[in-house]
C-alpha atoms as a PDB file:
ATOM      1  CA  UNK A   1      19.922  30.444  -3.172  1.00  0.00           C
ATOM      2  CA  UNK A   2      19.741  29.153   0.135  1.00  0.00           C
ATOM      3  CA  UNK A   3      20.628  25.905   2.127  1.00  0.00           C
ATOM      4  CA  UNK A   4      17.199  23.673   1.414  1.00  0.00           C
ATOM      5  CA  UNK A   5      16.913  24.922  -2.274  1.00  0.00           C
ATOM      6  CA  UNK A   6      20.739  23.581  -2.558  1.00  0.00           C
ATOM      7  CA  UNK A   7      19.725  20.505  -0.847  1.00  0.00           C
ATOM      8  CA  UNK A   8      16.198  19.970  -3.370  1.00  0.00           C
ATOM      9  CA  UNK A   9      18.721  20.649  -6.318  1.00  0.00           C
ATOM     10  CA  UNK A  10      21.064  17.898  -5.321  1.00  0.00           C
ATOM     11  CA  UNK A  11      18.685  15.780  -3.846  1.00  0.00           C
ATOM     12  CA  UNK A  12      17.208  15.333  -7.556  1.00  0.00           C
ATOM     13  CA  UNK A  13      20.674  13.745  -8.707  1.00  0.00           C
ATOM     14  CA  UNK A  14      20.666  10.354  -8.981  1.00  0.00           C
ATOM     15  CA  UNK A  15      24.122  10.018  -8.082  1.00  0.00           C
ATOM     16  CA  UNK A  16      23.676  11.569  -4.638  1.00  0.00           C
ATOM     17  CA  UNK A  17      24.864   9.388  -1.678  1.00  0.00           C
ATOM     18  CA  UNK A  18      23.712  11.209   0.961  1.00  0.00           C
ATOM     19  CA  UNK A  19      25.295   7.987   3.556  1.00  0.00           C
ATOM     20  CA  UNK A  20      28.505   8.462   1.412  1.00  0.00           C
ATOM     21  CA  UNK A  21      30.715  10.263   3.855  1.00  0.00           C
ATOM     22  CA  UNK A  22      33.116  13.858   3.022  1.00  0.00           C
ATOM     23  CA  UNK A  23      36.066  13.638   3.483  1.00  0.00           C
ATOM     24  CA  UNK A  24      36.368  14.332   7.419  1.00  0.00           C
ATOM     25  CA  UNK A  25      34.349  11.110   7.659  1.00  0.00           C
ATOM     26  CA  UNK A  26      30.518  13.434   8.165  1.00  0.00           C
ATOM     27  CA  UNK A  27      27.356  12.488   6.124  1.00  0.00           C
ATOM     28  CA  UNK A  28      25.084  14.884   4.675  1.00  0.00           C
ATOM     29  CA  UNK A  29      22.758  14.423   7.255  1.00  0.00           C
ATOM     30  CA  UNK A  30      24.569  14.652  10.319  1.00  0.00           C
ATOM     31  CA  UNK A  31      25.538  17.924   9.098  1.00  0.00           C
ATOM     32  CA  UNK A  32      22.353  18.883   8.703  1.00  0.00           C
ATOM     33  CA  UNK A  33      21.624  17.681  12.502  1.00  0.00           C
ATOM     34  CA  UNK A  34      24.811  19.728  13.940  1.00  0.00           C
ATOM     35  CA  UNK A  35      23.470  22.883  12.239  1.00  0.00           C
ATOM     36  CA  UNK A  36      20.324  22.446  13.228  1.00  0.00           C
ATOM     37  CA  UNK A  37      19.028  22.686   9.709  1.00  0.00           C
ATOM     38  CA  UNK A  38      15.469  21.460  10.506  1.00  0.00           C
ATOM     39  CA  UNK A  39      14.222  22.219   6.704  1.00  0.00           C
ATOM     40  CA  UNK A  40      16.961  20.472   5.259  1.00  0.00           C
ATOM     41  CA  UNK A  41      16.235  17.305   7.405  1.00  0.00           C
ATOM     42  CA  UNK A  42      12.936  17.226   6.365  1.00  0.00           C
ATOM     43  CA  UNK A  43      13.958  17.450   2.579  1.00  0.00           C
ATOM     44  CA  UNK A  44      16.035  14.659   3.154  1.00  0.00           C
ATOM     45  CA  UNK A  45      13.485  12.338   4.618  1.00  0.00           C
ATOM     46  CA  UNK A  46      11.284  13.471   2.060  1.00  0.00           C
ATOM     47  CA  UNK A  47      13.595  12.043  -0.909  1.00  0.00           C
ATOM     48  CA  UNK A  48      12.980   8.601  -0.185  1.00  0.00           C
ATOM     49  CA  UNK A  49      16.268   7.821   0.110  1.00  0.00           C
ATOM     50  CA  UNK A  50      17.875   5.375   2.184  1.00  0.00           C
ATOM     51  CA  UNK A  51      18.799   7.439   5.274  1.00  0.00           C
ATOM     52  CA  UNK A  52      21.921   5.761   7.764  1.00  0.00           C
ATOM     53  CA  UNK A  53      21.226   7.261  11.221  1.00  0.00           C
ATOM     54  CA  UNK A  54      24.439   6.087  12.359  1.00  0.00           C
ATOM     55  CA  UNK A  55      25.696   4.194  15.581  1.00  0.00           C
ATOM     56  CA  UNK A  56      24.907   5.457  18.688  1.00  0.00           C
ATOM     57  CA  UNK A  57      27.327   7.324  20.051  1.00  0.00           C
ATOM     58  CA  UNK A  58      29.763   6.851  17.305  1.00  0.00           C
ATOM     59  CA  UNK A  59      30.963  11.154  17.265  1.00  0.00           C
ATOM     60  CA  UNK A  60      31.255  10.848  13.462  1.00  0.00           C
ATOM     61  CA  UNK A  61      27.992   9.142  12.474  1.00  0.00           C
ATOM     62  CA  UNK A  62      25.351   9.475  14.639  1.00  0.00           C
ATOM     63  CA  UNK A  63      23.139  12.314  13.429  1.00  0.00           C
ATOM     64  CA  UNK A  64      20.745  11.971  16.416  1.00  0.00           C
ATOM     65  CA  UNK A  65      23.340  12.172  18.807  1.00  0.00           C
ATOM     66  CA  UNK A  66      25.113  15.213  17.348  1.00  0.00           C
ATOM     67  CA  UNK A  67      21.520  16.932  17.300  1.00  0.00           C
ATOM     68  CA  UNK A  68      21.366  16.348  21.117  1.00  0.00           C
ATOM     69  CA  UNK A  69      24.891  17.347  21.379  1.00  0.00           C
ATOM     70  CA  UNK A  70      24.252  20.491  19.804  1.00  0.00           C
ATOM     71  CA  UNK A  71      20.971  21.247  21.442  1.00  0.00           C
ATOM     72  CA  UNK A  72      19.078  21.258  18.155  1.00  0.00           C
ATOM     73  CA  UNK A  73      16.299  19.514  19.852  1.00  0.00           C
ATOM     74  CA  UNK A  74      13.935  19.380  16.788  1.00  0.00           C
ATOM     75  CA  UNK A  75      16.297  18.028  14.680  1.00  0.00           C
ATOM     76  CA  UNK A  76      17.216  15.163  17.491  1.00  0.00           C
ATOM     77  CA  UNK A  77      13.203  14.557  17.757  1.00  0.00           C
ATOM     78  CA  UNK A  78      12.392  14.500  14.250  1.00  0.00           C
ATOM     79  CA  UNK A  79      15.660  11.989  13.842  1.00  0.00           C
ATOM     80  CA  UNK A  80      13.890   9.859  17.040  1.00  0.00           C
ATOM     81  CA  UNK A  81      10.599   9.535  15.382  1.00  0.00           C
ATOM     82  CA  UNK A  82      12.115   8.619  11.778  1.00  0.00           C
ATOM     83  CA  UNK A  83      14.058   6.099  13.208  1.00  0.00           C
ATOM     84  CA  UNK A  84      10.953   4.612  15.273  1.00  0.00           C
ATOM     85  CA  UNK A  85       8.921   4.634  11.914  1.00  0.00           C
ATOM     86  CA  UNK A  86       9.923   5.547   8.294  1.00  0.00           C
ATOM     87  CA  UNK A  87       7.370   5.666   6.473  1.00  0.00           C
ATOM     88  CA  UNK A  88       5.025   7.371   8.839  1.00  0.00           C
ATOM     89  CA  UNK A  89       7.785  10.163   9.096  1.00  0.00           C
ATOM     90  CA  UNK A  90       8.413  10.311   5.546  1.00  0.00           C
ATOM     91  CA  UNK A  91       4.919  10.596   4.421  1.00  0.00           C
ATOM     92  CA  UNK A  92       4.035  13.286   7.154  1.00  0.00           C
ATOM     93  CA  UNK A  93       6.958  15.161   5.982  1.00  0.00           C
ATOM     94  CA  UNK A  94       6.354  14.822   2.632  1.00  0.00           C
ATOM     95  CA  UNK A  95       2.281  15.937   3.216  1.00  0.00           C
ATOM     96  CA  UNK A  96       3.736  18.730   5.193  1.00  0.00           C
ATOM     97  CA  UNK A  97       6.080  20.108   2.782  1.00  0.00           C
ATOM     98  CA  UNK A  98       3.402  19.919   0.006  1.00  0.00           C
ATOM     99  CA  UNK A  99       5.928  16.979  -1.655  1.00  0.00           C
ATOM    100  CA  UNK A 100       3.047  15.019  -2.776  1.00  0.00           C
ATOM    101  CA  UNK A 101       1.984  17.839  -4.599  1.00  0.00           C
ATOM    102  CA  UNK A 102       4.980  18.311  -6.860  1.00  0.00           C
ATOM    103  CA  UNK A 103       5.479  14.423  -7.229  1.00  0.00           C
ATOM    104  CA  UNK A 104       1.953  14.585  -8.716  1.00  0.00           C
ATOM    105  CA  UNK A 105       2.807  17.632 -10.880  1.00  0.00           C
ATOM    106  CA  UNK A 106       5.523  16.144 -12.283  1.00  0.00           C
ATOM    107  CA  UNK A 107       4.066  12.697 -13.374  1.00  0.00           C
ATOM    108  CA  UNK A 108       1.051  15.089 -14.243  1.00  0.00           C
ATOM    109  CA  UNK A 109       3.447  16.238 -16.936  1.00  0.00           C
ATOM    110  CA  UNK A 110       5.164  13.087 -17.689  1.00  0.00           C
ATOM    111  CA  UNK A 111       1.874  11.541 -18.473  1.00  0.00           C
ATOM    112  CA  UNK A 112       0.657  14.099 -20.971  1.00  0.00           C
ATOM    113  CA  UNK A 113       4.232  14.042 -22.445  1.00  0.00           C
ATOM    114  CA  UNK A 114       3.971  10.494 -23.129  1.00  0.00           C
ATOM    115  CA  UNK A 115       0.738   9.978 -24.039  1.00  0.00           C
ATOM    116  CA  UNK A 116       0.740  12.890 -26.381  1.00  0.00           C
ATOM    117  CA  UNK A 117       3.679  11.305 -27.739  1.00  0.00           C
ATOM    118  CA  UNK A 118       6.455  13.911 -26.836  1.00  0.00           C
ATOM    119  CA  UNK A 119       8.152  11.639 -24.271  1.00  0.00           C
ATOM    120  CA  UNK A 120       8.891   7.995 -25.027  1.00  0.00           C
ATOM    121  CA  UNK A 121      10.388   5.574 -21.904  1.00  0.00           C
ATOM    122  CA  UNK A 122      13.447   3.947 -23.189  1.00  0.00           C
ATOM    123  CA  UNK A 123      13.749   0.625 -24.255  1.00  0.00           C
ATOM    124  CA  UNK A 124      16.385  -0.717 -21.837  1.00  0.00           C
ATOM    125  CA  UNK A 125      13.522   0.728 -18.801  1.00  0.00           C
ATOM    126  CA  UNK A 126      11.089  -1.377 -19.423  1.00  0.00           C
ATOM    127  CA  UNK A 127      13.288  -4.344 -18.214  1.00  0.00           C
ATOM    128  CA  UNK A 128      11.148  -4.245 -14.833  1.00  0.00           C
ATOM    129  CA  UNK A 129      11.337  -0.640 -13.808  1.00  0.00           C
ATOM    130  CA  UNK A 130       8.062   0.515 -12.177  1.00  0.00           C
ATOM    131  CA  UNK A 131       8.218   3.696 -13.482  1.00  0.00           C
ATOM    132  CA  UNK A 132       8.825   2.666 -17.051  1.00  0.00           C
ATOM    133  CA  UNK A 133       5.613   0.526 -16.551  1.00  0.00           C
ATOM    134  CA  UNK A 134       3.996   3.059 -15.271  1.00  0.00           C
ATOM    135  CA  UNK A 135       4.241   4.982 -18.014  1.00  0.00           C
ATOM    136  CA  UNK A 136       3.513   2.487 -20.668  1.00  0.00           C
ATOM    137  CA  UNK A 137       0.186   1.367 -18.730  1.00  0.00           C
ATOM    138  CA  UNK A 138      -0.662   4.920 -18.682  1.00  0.00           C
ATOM    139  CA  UNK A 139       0.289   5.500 -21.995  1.00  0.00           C
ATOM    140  CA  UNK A 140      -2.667   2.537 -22.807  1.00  0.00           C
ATOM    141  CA  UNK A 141      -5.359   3.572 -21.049  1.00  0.00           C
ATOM    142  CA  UNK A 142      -8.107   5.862 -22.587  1.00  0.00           C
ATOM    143  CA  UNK A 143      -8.298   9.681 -23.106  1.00  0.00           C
ATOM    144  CA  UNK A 144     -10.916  10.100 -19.952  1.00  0.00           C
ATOM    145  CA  UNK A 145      -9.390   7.434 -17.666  1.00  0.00           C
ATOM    146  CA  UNK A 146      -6.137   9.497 -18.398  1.00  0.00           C
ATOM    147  CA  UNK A 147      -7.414  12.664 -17.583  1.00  0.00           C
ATOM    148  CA  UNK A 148      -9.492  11.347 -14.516  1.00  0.00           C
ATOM    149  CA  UNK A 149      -5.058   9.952 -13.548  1.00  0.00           C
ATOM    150  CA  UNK A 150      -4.005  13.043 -14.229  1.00  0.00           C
ATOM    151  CA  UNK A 151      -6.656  15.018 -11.768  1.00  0.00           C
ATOM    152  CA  UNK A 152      -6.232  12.390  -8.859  1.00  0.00           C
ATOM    153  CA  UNK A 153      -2.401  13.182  -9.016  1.00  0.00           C
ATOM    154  CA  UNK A 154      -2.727  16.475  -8.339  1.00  0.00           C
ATOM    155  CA  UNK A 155      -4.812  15.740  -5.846  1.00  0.00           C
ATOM    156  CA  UNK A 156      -8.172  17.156  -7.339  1.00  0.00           C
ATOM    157  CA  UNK A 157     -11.196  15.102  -6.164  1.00  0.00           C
ATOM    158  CA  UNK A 158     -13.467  16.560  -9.143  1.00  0.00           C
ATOM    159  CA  UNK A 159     -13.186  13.620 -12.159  1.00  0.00           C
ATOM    160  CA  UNK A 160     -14.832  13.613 -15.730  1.00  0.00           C
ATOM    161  CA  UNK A 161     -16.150   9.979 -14.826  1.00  0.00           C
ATOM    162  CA  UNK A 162     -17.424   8.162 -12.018  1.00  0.00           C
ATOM    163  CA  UNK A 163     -15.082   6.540  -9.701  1.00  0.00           C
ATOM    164  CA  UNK A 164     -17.138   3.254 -10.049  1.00  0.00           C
ATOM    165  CA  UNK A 165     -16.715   3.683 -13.928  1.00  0.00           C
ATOM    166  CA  UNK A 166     -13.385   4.657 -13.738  1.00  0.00           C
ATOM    167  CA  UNK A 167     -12.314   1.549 -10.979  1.00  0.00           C
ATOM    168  CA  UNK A 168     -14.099  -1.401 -13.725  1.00  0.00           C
ATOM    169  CA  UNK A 169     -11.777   0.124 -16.354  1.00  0.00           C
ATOM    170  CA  UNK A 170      -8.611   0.239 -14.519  1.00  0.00           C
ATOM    171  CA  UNK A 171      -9.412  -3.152 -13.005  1.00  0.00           C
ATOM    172  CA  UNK A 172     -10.321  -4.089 -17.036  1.00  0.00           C
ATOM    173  CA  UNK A 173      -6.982  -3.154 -17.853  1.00  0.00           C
ATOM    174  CA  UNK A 174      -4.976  -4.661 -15.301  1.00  0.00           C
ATOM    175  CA  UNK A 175      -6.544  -7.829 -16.165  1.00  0.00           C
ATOM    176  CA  UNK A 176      -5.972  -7.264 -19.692  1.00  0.00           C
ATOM    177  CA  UNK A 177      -2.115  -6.567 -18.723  1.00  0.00           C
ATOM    178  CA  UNK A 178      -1.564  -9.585 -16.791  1.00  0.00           C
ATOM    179  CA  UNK A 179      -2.857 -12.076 -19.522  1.00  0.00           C
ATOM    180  CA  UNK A 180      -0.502 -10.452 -22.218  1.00  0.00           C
END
């Protein structure tokens, strides 16, 4: 197993802090930038989590910095434009690494789960977690509006109904959910 399958294995912990620094006072990610690990960068930008840069010139925290330093100059630049724009970085990454593709997958299979009744979204989520909500709406909707959610998350253009059909009964439903 190598260094960005580790990374994609921790990554899916909730409990991962990658700002939380080891104990020689270095984050995850400016480890990543002294080694030069490009891939595992990328993974990490791609998590959505909360990334800390660190403070200029601060030898212990500042991942772009020690990139330079190093003379991992792909690392520094991908560091440069993240820091510039987050969620343009992020979702390039993430389109580039195919992430959007196993996000879909995986709600893809959540979905069926819970609307065929295998998975149920506990009680104490529903308290205003989006995902929990999520979930439950799909859970609501018909058989074909399902299906048609389940092919646009995995990216498949092809649906079973029309989109105009398919946008009146999502926009039904939303109404419906915001008077109960």
């Amino acid at each position: 197993m190598g260094k960005v399958d580790c990374v994609r294995l921790l990554l899916a912990r909730p409990e991962l802090r990658p700002n939380e620094p080891d104990k020689w006072g270095n984050t995850a990610l400016r480890e990543a930038a002294k080694g030069g690990y490009i891939d595992v960068i990328r993974w990490l930008i791609a998590s959505g989590m909360d990334l800390d840069l660190g403070k200029p010139d601060d030898e212990l925290s500042d991942a772009i910095g020690t990139a330079r330093h190093r003379e991992a100059t792909e690392a520094a630049e991908l560091l440069e434009r993240f820091k510039e724009d987050r969620d343009q970085v992020r979702t390039e990454v993430r389109m580039a690494l195919g992430y959007h593709g196993e996000l879909a997958s995986r709600v893809f299979a959540l979905v069926v789960f819970h609307s065929d009744g295998l998975l149920r979204v506990k009680v104490a989520l529903k308290q205003g977690d989006p995902a929990a909500s999520f979930f439950n709406i799909a859970w609501q909707l018909p058989m074909e509006l399902q299906m048609v959610l389940c092919h646009r998350l995995c990216g498949s253009p092809g649906t079973l109904i029309s989109s105009k059909d398919s946008e009146v009964a999502f926009k039904a439903l939303a109404t419906h959910l915001l008077r109960s």
